[in-house]
N, C-alpha and C. Protein backbone atom coordinates (compact mmCIF):
# COMPACT_ATOMS: atom_id res chain seq x y z
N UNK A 1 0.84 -1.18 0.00
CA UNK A 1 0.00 0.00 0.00
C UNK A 1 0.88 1.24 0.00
N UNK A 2 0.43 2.33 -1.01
CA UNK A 2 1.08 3.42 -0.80
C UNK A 2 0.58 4.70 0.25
N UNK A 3 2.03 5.29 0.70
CA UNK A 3 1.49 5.99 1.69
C UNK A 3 1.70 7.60 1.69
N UNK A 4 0.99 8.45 1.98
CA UNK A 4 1.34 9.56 1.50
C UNK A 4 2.28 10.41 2.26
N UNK A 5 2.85 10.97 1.85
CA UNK A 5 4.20 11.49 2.55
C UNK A 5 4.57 12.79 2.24
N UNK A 6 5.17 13.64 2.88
CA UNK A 6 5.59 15.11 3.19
C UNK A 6 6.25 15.24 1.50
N UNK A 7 6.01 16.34 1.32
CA UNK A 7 6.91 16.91 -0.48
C UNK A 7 8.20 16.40 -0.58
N UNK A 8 7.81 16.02 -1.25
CA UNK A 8 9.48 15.66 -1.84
C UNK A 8 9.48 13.85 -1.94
N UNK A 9 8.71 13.34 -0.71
CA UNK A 9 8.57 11.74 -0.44
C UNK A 9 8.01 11.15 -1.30
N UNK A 10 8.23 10.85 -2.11
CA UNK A 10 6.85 10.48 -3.50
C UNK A 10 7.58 9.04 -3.87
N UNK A 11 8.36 8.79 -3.61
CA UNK A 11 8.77 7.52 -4.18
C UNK A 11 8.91 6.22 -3.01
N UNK A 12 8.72 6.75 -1.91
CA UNK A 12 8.70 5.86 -0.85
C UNK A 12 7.53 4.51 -0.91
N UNK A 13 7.60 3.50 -0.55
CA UNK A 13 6.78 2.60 -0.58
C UNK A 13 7.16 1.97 0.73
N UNK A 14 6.16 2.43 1.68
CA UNK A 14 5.78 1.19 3.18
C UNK A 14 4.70 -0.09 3.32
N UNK A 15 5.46 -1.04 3.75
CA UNK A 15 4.62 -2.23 3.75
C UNK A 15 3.73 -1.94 4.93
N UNK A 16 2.47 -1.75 4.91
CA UNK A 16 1.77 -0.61 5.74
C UNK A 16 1.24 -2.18 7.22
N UNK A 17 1.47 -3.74 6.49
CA UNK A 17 1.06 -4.67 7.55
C UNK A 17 2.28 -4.92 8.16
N UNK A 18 2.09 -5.54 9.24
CA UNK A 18 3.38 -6.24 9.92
C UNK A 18 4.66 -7.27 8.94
N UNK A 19 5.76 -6.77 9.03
CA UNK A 19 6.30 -7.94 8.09
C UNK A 19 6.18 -9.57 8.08
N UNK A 20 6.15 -9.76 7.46
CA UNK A 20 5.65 -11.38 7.76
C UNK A 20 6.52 -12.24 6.31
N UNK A 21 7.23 -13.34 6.53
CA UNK A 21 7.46 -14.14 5.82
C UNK A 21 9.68 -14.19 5.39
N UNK A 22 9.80 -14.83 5.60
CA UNK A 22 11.53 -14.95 6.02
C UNK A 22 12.04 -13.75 5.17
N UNK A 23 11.54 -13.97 3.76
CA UNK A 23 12.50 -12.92 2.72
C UNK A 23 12.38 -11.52 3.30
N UNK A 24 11.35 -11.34 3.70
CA UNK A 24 10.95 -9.88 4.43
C UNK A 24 11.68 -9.25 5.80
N UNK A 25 11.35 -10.72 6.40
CA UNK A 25 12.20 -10.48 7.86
C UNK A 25 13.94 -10.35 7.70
N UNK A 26 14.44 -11.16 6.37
CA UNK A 26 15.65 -10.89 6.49
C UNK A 26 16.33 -9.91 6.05
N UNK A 27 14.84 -8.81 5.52
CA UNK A 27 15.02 -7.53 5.28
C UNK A 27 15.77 -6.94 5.96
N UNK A 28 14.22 -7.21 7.16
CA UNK A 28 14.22 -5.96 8.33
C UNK A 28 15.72 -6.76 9.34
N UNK A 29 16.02 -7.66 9.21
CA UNK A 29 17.12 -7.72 9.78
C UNK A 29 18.40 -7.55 9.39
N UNK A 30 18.74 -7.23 8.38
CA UNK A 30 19.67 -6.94 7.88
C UNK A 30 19.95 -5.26 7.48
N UNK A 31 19.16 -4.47 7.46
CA UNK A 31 19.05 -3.42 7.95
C UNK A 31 19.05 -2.77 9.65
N UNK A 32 18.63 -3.89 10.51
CA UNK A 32 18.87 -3.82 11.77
C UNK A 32 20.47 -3.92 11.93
N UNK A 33 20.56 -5.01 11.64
CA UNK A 33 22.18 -4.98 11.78
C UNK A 33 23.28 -4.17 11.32
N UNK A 34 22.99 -3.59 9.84
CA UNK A 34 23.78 -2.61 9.74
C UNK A 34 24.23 -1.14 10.70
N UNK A 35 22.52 -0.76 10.94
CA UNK A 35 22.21 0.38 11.45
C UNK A 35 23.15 -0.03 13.22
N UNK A 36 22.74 -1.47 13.60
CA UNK A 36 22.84 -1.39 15.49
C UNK A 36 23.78 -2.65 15.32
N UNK A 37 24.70 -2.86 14.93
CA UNK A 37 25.90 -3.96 14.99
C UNK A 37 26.48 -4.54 15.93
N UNK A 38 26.46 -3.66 17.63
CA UNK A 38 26.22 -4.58 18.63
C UNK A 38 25.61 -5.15 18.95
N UNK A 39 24.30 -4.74 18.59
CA UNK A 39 23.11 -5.94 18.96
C UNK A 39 22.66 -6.80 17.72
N UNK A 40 23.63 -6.84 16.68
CA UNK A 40 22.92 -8.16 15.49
C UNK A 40 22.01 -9.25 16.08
N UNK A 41 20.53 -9.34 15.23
CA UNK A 41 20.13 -10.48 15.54
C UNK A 41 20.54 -11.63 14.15
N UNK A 42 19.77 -12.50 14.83
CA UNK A 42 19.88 -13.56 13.94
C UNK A 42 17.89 -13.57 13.48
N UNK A 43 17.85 -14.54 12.45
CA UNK A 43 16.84 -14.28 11.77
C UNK A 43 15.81 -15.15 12.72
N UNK A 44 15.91 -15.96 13.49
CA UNK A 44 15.14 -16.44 14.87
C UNK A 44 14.61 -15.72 15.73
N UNK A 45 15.95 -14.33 15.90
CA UNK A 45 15.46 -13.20 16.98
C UNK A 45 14.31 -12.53 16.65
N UNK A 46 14.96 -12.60 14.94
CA UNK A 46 13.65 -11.45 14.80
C UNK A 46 12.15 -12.04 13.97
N UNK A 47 12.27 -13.28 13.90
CA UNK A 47 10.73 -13.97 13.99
C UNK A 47 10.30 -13.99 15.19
N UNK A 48 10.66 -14.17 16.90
CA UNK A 48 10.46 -13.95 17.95
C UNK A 48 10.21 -12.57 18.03
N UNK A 49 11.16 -11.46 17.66
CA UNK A 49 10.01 -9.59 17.53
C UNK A 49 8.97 -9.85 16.91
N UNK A 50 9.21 -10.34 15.99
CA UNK A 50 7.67 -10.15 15.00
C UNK A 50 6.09 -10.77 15.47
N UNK A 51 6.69 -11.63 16.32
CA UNK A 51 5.30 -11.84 17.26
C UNK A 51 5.09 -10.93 18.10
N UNK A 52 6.15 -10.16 18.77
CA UNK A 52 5.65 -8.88 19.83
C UNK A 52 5.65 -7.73 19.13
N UNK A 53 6.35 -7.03 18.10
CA UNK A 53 6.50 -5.90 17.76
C UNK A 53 5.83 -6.04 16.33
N UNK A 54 5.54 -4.89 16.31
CA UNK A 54 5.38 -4.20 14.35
C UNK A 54 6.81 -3.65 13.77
N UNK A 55 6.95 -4.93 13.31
CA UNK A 55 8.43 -4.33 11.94
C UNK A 55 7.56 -3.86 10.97
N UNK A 56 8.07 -3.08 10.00
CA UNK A 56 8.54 -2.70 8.99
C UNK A 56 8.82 -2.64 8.09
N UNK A 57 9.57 -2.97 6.72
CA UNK A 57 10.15 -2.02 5.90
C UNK A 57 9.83 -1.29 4.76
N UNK A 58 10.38 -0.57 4.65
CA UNK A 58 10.55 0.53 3.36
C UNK A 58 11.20 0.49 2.49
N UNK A 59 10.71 1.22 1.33
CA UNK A 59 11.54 0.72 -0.32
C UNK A 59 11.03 1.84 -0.60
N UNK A 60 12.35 1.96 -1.87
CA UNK A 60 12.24 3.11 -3.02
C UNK A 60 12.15 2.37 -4.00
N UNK A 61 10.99 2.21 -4.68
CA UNK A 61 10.65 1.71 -5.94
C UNK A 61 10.99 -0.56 -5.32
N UNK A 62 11.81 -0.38 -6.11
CA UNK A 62 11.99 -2.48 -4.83
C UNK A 62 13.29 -2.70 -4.48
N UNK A 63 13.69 -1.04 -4.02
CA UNK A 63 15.19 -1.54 -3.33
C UNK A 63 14.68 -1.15 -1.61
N UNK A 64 15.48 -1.70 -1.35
CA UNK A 64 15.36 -1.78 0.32
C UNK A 64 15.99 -0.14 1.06
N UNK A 65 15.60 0.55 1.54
CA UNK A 65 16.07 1.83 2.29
C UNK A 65 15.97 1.79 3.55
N UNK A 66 15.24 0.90 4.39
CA UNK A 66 15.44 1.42 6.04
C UNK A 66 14.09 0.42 6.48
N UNK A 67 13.97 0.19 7.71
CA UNK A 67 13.12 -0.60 8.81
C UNK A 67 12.64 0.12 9.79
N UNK A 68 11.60 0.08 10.35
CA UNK A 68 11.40 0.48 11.14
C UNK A 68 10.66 -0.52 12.54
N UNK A 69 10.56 -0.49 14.00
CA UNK A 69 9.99 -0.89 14.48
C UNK A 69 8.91 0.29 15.72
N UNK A 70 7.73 -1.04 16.18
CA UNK A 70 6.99 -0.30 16.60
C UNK A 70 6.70 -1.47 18.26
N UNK A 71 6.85 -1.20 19.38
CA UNK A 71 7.13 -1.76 20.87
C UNK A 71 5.68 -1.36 21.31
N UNK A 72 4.67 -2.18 21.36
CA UNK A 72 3.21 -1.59 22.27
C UNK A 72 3.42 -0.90 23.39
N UNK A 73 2.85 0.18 24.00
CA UNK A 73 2.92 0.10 25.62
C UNK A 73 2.32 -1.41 26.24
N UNK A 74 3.35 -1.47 27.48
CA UNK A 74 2.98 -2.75 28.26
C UNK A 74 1.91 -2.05 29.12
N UNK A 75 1.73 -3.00 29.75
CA UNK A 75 0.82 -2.44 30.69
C UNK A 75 1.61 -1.73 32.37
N UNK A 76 2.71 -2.83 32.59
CA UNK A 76 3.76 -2.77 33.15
C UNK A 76 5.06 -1.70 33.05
N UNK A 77 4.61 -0.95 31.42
CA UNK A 77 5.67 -0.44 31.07
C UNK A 77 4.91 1.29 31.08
N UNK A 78 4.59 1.41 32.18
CA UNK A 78 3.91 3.18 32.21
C UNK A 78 4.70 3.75 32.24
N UNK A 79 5.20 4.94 32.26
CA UNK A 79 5.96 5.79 32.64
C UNK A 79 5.94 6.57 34.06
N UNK A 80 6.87 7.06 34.46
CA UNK A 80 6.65 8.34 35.79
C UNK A 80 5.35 8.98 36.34
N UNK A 81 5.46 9.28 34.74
CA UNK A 81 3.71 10.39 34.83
C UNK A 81 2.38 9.64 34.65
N UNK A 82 2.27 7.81 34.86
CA UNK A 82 1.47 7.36 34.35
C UNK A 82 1.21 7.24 33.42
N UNK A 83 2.28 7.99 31.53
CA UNK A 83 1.59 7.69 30.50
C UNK A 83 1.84 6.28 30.10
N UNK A 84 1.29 5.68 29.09
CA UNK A 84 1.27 4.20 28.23
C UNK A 84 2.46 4.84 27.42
N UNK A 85 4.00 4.06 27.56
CA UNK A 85 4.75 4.26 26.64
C UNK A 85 5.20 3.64 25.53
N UNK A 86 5.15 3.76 24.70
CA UNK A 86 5.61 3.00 23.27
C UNK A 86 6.98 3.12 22.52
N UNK A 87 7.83 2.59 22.03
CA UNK A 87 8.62 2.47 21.52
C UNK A 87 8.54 2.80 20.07
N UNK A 88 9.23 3.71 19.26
CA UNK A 88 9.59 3.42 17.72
C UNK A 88 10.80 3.81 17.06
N UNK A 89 11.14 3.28 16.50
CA UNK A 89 12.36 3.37 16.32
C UNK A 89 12.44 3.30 14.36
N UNK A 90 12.82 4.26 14.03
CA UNK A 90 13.29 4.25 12.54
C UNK A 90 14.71 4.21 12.03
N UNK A 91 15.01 3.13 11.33
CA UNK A 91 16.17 3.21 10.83
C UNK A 91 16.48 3.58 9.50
N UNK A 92 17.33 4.10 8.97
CA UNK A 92 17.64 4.05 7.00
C UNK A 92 18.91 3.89 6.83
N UNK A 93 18.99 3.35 5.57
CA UNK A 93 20.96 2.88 5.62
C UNK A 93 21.22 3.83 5.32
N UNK A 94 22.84 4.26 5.90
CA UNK A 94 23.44 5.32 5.34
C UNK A 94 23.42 5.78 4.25
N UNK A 95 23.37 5.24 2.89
CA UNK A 95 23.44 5.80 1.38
C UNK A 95 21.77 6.53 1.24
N UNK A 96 20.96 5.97 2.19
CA UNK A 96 19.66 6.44 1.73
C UNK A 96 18.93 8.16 2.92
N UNK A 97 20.30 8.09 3.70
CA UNK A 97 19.62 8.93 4.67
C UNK A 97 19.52 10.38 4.09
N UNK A 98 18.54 11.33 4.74
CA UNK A 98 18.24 12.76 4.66
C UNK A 98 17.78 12.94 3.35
N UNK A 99 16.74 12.21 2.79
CA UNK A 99 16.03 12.42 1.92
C UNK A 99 14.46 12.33 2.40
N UNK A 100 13.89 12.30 3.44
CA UNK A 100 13.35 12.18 4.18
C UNK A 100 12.34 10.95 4.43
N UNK A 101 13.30 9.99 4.64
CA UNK A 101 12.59 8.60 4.71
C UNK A 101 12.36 8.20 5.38
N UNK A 102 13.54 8.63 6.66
CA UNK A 102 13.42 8.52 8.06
C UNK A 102 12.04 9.26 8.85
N UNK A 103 11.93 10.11 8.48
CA UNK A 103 10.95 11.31 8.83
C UNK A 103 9.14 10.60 8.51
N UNK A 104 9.24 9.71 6.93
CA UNK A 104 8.32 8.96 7.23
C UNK A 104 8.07 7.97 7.43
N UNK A 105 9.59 7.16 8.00
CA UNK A 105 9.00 6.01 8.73
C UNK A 105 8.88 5.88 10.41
N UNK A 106 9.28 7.39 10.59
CA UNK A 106 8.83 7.61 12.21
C UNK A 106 7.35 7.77 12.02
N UNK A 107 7.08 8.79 11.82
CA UNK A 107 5.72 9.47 11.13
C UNK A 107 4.35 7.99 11.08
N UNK A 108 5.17 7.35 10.42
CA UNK A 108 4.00 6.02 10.20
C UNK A 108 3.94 5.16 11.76
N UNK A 109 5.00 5.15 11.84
CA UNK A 109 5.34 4.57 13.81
C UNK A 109 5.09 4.61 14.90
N UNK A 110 4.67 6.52 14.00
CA UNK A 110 4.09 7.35 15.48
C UNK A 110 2.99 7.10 15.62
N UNK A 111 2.14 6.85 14.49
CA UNK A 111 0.91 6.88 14.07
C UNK A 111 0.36 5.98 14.51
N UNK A 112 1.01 4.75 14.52
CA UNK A 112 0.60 2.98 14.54
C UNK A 112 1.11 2.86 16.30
N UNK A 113 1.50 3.74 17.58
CA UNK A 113 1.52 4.08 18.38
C UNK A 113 0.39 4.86 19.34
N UNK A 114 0.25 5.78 18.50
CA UNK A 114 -0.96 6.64 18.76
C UNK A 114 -1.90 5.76 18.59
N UNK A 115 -1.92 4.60 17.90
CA UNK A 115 -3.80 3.84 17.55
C UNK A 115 -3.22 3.00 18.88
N UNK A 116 -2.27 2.65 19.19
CA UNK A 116 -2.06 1.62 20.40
C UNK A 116 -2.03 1.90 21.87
N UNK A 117 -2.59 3.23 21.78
CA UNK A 117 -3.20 4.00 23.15
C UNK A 117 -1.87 4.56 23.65
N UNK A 118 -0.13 4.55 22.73
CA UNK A 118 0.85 5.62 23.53
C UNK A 118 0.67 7.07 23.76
N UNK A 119 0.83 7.35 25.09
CA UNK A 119 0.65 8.75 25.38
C UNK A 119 2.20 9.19 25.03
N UNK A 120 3.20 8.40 25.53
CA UNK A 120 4.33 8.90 25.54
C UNK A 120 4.96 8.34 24.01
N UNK A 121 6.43 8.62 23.54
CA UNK A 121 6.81 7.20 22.93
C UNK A 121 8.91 7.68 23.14
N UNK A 122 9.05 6.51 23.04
CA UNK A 122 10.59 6.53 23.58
C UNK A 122 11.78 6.00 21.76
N UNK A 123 12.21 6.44 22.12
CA UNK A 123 13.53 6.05 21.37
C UNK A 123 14.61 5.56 21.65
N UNK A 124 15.47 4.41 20.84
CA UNK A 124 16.74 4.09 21.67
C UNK A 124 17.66 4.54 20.62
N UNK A 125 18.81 5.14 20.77
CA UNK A 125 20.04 5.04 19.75
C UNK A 125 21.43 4.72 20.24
N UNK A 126 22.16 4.50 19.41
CA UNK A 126 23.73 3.94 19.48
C UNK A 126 24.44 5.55 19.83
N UNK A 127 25.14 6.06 20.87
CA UNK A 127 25.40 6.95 21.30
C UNK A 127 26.45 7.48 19.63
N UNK A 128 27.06 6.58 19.43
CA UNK A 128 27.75 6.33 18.14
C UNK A 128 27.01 7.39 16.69
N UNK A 129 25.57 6.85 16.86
CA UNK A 129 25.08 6.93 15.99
C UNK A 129 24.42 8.94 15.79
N UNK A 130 25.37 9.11 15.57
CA UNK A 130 25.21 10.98 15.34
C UNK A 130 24.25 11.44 14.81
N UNK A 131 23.65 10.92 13.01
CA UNK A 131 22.75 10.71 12.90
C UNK A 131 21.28 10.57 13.20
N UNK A 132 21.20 9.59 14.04
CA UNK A 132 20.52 9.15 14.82
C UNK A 132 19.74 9.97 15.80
N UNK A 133 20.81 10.40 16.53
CA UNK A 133 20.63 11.61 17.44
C UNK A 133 19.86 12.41 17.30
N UNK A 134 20.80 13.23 16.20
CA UNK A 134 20.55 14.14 15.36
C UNK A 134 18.66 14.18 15.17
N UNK A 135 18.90 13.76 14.16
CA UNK A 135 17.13 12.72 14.13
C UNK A 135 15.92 12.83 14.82
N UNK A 136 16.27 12.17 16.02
CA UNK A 136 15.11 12.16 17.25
C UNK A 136 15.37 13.29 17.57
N UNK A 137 15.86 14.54 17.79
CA UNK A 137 16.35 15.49 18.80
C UNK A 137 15.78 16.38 17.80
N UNK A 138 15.86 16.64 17.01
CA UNK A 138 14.89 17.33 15.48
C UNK A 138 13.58 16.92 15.65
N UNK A 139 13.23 16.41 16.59
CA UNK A 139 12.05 15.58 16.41
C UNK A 139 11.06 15.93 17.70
N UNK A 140 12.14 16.64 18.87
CA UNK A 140 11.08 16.56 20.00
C UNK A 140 11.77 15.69 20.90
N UNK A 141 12.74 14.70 20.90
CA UNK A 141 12.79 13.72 21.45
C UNK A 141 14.05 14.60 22.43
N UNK A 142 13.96 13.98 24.06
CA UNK A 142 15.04 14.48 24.86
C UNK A 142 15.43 13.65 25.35
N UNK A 143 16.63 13.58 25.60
CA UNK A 143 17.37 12.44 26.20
C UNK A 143 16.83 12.50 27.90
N UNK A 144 16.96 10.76 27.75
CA UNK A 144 16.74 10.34 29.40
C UNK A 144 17.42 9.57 30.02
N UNK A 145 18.55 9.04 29.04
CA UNK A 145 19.70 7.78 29.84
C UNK A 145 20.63 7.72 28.91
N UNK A 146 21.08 7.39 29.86
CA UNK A 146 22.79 6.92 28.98
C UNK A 146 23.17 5.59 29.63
N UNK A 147 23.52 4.53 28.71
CA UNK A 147 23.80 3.49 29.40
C UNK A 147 24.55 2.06 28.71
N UNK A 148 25.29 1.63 29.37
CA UNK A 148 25.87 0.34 28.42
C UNK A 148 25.53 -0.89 28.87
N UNK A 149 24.82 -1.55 28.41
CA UNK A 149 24.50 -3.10 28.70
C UNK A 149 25.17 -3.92 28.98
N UNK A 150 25.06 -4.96 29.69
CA UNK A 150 25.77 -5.75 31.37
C UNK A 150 26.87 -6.67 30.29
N UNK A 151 27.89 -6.30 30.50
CA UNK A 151 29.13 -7.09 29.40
C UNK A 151 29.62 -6.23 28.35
N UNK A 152 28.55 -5.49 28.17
CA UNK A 152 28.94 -4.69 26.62
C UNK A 152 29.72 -3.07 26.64
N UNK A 153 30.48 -2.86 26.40
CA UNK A 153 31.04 -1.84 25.80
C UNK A 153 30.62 -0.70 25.15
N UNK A 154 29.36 -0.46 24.54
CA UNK A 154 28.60 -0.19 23.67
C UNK A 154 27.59 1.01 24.41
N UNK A 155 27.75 2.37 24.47
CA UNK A 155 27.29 3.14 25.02
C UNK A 155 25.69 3.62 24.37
N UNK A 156 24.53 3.05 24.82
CA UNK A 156 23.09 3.34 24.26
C UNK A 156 22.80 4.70 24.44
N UNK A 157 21.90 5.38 24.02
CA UNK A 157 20.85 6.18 24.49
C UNK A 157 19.28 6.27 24.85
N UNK A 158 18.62 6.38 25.48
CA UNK A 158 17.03 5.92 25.32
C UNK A 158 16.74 7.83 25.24
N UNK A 159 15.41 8.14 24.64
CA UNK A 159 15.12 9.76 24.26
C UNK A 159 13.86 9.25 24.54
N UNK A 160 13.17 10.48 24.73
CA UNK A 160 11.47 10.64 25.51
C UNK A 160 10.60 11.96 23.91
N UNK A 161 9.44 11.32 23.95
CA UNK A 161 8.37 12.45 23.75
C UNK A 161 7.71 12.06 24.31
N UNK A 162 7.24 13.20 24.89
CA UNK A 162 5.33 13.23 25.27
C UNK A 162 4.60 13.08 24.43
N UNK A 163 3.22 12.69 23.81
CA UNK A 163 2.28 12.91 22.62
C UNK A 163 1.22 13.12 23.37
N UNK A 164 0.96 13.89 24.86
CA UNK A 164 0.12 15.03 25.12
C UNK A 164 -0.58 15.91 24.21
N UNK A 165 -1.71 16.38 24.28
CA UNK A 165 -1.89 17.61 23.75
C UNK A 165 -3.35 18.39 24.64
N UNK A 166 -3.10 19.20 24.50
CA UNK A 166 -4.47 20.08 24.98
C UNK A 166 -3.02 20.96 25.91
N UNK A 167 -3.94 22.14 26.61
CA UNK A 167 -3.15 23.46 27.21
C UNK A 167 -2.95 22.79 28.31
N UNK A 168 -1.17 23.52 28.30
CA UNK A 168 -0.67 23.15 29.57
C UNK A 168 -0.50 21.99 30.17
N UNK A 169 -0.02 21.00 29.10
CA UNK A 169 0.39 19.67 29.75
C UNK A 169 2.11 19.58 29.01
N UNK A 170 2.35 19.95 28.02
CA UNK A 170 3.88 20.48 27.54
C UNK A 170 4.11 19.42 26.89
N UNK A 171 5.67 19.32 26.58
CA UNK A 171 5.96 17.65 26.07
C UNK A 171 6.96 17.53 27.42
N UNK A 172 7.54 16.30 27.18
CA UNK A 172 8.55 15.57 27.95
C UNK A 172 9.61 15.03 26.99
């Protein structure tokens, strides 16, 4: 299904259902891995996401440009302020970035978040990943941790929005 997208996006094509079926998944995983290389999965890991999460991917015409994923709020997983937080995370390979692909595969993420009752939604990036940063922080998103996982070397970031609205509740 085609999806409509900010000027200039006209050639983008999102698989608008959950990915489903190996050739697909070894899409979205192989774009995972490029983008987050300490955490490579294997193509097991990410048939195990694909039962909890909404992957992704995106194409320009039938080449592959970037993945995205989408983390439900848990029920367990509220935030501070009580909101339902959600996860999304957009990736694009380097040769394809700042043409704004990234922009709509958050955009679609946010969206497919917002129907899943997130008030809040979080981001993770590779401290590495400048880009990245860059990105979410253009976006609203503020950092809330810094942190390296138990063995690993590998310095993360997790970033916050609020998706509040009405007077006087702000973002986060």
């Amino acid at each position: 299904m085609r999806t409509r997208f900010a000027a200039g996006v006209t050639d983008l094509r999102l698989r608008t259902e959950p990915v489903a079926g190996d050739t697909a998944l070894e899409q979205w995983r192989y774009v995972h891995n490029v983008i987050v290389p300490p955490a490579a999965l294997s193509l097991d890991e990410v048939r195990d996401r694909a039962l909890r999460y909404r992957l992704e991917n995106a194409y320009v015409g039938d080449v592959l440009v970037g993945c995205s994923t989408v983390r439900p709020p848990q029920d367990e997983g509220e935030g501070e302020d009580g909101d339902a937080v959600a996860t999304v995370i957009a990736r694009v390979l380097p040769a394809y970035r700042r043409r704004g692909y990234g922009a709509a595969l958050y955009d679609n993420g946010l969206a497919h978040a917002r129907v899943l009752g997130a008030r809040a939604v979080e981001t993770c990036v590779l401290a590495a990943n400048e880009d990245g940063l860059r990105f979410a922080r253009a976006r609203g998103f503020v950092e809330v941790e810094r942190y390296v996982l138990g063995g690993g070397t590998v310095e993360w970031v997790d970033l916050r929005l609020g998706l509040r609205s009405g007077p006087g509740d702000g973002r986060t």
